[in-house]
PDB file of N, CA and C in Angstrom:
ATOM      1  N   UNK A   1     -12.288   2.390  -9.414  1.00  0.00           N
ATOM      2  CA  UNK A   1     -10.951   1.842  -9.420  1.00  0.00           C
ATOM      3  C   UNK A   1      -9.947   2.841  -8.853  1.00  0.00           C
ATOM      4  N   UNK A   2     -10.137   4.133  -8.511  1.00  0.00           N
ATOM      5  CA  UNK A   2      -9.434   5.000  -8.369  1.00  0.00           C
ATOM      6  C   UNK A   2      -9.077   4.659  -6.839  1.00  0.00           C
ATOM      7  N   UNK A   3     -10.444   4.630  -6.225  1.00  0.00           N
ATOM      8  CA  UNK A   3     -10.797   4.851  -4.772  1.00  0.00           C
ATOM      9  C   UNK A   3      -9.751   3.303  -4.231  1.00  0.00           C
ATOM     10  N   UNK A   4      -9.842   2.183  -5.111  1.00  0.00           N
ATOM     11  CA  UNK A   4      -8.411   0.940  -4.643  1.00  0.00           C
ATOM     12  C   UNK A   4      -6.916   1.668  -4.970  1.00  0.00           C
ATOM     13  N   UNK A   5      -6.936   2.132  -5.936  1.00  0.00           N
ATOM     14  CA  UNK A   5      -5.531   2.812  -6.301  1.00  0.00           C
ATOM     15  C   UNK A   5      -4.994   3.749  -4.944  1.00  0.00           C
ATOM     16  N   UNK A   6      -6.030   4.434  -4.210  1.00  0.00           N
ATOM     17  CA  UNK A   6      -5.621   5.437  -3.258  1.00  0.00           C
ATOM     18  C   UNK A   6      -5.457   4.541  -1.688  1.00  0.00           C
ATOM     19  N   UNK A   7      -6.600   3.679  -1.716  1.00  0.00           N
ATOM     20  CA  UNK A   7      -6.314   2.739  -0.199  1.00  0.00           C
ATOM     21  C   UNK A   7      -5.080   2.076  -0.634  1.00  0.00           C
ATOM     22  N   UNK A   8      -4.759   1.485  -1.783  1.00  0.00           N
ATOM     23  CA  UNK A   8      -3.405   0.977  -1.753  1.00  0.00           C
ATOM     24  C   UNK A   8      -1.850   1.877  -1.625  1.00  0.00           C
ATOM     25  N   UNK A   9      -2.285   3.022  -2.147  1.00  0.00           N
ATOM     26  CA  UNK A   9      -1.272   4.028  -1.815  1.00  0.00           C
ATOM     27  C   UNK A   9      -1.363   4.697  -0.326  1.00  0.00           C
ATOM     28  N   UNK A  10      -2.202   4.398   0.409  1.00  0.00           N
ATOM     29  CA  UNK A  10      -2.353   4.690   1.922  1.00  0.00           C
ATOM     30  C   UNK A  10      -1.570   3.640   2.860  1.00  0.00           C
ATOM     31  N   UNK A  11      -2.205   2.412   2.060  1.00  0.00           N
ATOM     32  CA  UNK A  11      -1.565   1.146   2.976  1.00  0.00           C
ATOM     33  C   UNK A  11       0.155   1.208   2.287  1.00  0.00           C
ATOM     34  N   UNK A  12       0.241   1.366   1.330  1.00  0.00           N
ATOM     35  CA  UNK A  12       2.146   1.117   1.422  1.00  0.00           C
ATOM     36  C   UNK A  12       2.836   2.297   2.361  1.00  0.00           C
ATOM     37  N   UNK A  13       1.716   3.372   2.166  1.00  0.00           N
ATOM     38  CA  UNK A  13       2.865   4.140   3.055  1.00  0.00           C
ATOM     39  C   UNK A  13       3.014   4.163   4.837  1.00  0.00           C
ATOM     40  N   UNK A  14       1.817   3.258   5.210  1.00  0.00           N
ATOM     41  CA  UNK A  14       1.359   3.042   6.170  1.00  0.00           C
ATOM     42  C   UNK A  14       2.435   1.898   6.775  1.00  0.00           C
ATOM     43  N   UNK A  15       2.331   0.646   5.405  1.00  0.00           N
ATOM     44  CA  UNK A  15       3.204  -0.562   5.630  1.00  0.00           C
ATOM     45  C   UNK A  15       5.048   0.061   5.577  1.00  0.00           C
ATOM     46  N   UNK A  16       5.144   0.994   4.695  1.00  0.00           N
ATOM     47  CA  UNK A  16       6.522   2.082   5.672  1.00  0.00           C
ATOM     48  C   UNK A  16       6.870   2.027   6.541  1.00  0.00           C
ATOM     49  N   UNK A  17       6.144   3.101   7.043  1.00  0.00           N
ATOM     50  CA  UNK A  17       6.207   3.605   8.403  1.00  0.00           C
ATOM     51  C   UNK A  17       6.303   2.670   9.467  1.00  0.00           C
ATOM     52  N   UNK A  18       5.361   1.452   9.144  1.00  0.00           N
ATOM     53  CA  UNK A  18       5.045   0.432  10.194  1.00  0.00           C
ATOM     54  C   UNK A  18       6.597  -0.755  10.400  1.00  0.00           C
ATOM     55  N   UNK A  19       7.207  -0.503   8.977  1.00  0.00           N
ATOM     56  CA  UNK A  19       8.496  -1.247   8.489  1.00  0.00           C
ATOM     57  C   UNK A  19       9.549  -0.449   9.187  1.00  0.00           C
ATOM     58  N   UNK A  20       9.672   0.792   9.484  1.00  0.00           N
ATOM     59  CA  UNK A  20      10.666   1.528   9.998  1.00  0.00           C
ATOM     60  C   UNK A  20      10.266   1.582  11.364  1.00  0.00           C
ATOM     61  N   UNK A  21       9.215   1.231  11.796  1.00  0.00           N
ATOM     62  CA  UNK A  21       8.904   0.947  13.665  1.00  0.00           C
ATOM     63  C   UNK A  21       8.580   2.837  13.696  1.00  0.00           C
ATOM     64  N   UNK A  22       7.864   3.208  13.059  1.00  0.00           N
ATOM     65  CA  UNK A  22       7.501   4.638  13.185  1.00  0.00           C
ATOM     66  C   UNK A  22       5.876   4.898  13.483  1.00  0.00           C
ATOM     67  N   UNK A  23       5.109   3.773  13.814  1.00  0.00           N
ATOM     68  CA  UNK A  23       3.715   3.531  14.184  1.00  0.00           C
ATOM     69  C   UNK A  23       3.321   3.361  15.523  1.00  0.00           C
ATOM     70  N   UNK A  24       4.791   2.980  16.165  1.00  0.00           N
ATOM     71  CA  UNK A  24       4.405   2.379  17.570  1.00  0.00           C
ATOM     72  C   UNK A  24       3.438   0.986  17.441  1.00  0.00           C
ATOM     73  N   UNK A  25       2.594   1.058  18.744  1.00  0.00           N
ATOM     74  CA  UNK A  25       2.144  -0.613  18.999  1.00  0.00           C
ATOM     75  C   UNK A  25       1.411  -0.405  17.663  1.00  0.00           C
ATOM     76  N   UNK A  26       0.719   0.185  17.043  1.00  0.00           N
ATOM     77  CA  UNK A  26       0.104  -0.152  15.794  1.00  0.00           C
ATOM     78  C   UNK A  26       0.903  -0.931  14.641  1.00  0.00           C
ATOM     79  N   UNK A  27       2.357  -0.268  14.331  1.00  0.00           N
ATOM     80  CA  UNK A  27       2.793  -1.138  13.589  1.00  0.00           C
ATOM     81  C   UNK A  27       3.297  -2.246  14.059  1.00  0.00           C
ATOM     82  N   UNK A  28       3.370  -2.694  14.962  1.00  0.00           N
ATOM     83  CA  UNK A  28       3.624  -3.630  15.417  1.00  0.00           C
ATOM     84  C   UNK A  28       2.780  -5.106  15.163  1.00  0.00           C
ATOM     85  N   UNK A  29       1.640  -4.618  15.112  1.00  0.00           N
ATOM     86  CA  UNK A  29       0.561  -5.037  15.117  1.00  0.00           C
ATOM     87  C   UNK A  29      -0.132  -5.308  13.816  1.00  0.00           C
ATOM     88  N   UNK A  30       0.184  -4.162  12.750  1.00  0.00           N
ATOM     89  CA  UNK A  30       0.295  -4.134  11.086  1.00  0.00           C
ATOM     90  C   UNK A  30       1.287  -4.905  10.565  1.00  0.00           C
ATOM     91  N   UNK A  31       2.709  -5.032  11.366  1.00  0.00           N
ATOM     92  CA  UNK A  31       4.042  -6.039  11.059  1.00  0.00           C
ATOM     93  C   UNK A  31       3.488  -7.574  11.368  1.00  0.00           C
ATOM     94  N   UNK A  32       2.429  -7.688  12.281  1.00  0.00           N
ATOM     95  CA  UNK A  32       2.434  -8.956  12.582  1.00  0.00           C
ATOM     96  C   UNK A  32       1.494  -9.816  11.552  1.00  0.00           C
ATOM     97  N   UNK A  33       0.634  -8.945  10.971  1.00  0.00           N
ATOM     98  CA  UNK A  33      -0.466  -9.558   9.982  1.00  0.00           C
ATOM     99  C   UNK A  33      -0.075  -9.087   8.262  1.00  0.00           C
ATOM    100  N   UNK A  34       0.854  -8.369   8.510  1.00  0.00           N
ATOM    101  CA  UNK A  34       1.376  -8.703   7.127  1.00  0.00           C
ATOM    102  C   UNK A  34       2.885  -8.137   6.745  1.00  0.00           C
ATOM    103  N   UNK A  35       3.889  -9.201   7.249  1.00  0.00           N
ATOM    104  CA  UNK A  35       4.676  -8.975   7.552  1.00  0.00           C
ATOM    105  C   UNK A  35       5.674  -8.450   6.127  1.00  0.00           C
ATOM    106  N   UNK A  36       5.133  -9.579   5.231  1.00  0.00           N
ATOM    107  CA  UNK A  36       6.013  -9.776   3.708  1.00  0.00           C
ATOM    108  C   UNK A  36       5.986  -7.932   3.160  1.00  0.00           C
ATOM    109  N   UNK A  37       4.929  -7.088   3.287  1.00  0.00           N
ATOM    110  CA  UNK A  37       4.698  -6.055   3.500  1.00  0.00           C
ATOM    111  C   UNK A  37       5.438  -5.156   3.919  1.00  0.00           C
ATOM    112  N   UNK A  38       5.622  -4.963   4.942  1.00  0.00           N
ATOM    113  CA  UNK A  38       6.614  -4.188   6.044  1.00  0.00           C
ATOM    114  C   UNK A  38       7.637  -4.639   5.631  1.00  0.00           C
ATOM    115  N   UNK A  39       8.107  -5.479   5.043  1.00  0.00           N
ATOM    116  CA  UNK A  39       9.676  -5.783   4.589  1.00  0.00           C
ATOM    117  C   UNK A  39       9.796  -4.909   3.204  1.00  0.00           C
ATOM    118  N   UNK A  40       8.239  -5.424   2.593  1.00  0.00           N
ATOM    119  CA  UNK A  40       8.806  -4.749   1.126  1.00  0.00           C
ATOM    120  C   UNK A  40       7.474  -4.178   0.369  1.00  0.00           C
ATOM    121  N   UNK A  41       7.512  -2.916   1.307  1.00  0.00           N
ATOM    122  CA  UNK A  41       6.202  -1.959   1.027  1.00  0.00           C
ATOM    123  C   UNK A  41       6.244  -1.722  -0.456  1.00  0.00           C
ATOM    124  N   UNK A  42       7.343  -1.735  -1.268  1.00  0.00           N
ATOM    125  CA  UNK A  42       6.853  -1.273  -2.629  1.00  0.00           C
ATOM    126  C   UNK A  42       5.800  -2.648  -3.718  1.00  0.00           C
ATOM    127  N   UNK A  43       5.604  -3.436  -3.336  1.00  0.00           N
ATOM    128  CA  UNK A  43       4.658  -4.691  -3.649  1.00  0.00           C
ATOM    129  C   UNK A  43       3.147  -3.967  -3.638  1.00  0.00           C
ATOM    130  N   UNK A  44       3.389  -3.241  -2.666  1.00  0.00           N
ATOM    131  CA  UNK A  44       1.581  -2.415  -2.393  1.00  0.00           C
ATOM    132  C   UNK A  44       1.840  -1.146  -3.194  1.00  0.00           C
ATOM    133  N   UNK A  45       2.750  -0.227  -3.770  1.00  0.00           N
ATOM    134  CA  UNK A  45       3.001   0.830  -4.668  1.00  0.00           C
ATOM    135  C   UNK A  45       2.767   0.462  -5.883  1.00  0.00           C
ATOM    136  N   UNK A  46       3.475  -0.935  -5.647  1.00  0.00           N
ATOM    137  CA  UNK A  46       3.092  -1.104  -7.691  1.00  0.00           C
ATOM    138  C   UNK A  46       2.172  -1.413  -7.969  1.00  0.00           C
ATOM    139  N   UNK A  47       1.126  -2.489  -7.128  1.00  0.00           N
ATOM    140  CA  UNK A  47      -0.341  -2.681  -6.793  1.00  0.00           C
ATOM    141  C   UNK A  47      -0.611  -1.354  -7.228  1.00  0.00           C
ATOM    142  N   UNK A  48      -0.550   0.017  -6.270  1.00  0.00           N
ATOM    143  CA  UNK A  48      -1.267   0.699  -6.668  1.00  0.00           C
ATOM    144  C   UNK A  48      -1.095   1.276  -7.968  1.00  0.00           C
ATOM    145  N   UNK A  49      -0.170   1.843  -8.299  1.00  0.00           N
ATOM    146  CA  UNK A  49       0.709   2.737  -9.648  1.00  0.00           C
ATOM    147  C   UNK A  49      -0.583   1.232 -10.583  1.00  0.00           C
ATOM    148  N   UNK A  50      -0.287   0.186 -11.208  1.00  0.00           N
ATOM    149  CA  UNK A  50      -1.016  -0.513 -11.546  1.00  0.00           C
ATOM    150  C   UNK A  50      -2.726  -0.214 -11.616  1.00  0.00           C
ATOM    151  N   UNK A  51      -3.127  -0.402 -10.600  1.00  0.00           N
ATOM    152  CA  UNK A  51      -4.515   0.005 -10.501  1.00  0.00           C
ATOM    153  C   UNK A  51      -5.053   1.589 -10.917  1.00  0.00           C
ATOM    154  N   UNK A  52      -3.799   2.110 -10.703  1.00  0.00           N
ATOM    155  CA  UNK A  52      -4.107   4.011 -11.480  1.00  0.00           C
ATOM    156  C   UNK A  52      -3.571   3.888 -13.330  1.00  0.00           C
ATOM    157  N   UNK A  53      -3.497   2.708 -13.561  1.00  0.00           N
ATOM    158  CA  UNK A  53      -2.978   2.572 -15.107  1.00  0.00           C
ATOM    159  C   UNK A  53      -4.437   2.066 -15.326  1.00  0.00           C
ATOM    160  N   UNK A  54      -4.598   1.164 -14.657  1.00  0.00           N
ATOM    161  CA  UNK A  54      -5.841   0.240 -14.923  1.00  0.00           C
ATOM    162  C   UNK A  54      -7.474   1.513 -15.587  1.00  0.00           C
ATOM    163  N   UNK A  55      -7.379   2.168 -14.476  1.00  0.00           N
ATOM    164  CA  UNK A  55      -8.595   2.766 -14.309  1.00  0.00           C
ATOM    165  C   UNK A  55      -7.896   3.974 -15.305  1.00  0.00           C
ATOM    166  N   UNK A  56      -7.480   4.580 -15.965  1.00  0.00           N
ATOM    167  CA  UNK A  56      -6.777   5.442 -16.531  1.00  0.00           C
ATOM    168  C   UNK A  56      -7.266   4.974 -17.653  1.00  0.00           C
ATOM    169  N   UNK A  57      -7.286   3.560 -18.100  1.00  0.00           N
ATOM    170  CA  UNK A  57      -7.026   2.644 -18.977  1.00  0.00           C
ATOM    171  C   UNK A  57      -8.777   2.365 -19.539  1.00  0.00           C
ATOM    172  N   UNK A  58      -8.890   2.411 -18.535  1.00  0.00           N
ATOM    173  CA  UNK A  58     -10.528   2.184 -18.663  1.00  0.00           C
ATOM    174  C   UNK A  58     -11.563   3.056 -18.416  1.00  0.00           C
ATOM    175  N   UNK A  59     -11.564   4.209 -18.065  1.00  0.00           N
ATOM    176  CA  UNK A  59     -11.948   5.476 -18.232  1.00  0.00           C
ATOM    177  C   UNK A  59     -11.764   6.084 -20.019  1.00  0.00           C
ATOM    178  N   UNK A  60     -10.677   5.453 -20.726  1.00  0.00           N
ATOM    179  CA  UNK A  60     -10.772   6.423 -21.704  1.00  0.00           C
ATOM    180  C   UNK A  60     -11.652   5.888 -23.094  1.00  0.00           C
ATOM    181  N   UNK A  61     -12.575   6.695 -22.938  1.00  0.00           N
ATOM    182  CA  UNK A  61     -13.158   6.001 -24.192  1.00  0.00           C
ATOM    183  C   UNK A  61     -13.396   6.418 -25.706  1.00  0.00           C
TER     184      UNK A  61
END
């Protein structure tokens, strides 16, 4: 669960960058397939922050 917590903290900051036109044709291209995203990268932060509670959560025994 960790290893989703970290691709999701890769992709928001990715969906950033791609939101501020700081990717070039890539974000362009990341804007076009998920656009709701690039408007409002923190949707994929709390996804992640979430998924690092989750596994935090379930690790402790």
């Amino acid at each position: 669960m960790y290893f989703a917590a970290v691709v999701l903290f890769v992709l928001s900051g990715l969906f950033y960058s791609a939101g501020h036109r700081e990717l070039g044709s890539v974000g362009v291209e990341l804007c076009r397939y998920g656009s709701v995203f690039c408007d409002s990268p923190h949707y994929v932060l709390v996804g992640a922050i979430l998924a690092t509670l989750w596994a935090s959560f379930v690790s402790i025994r």
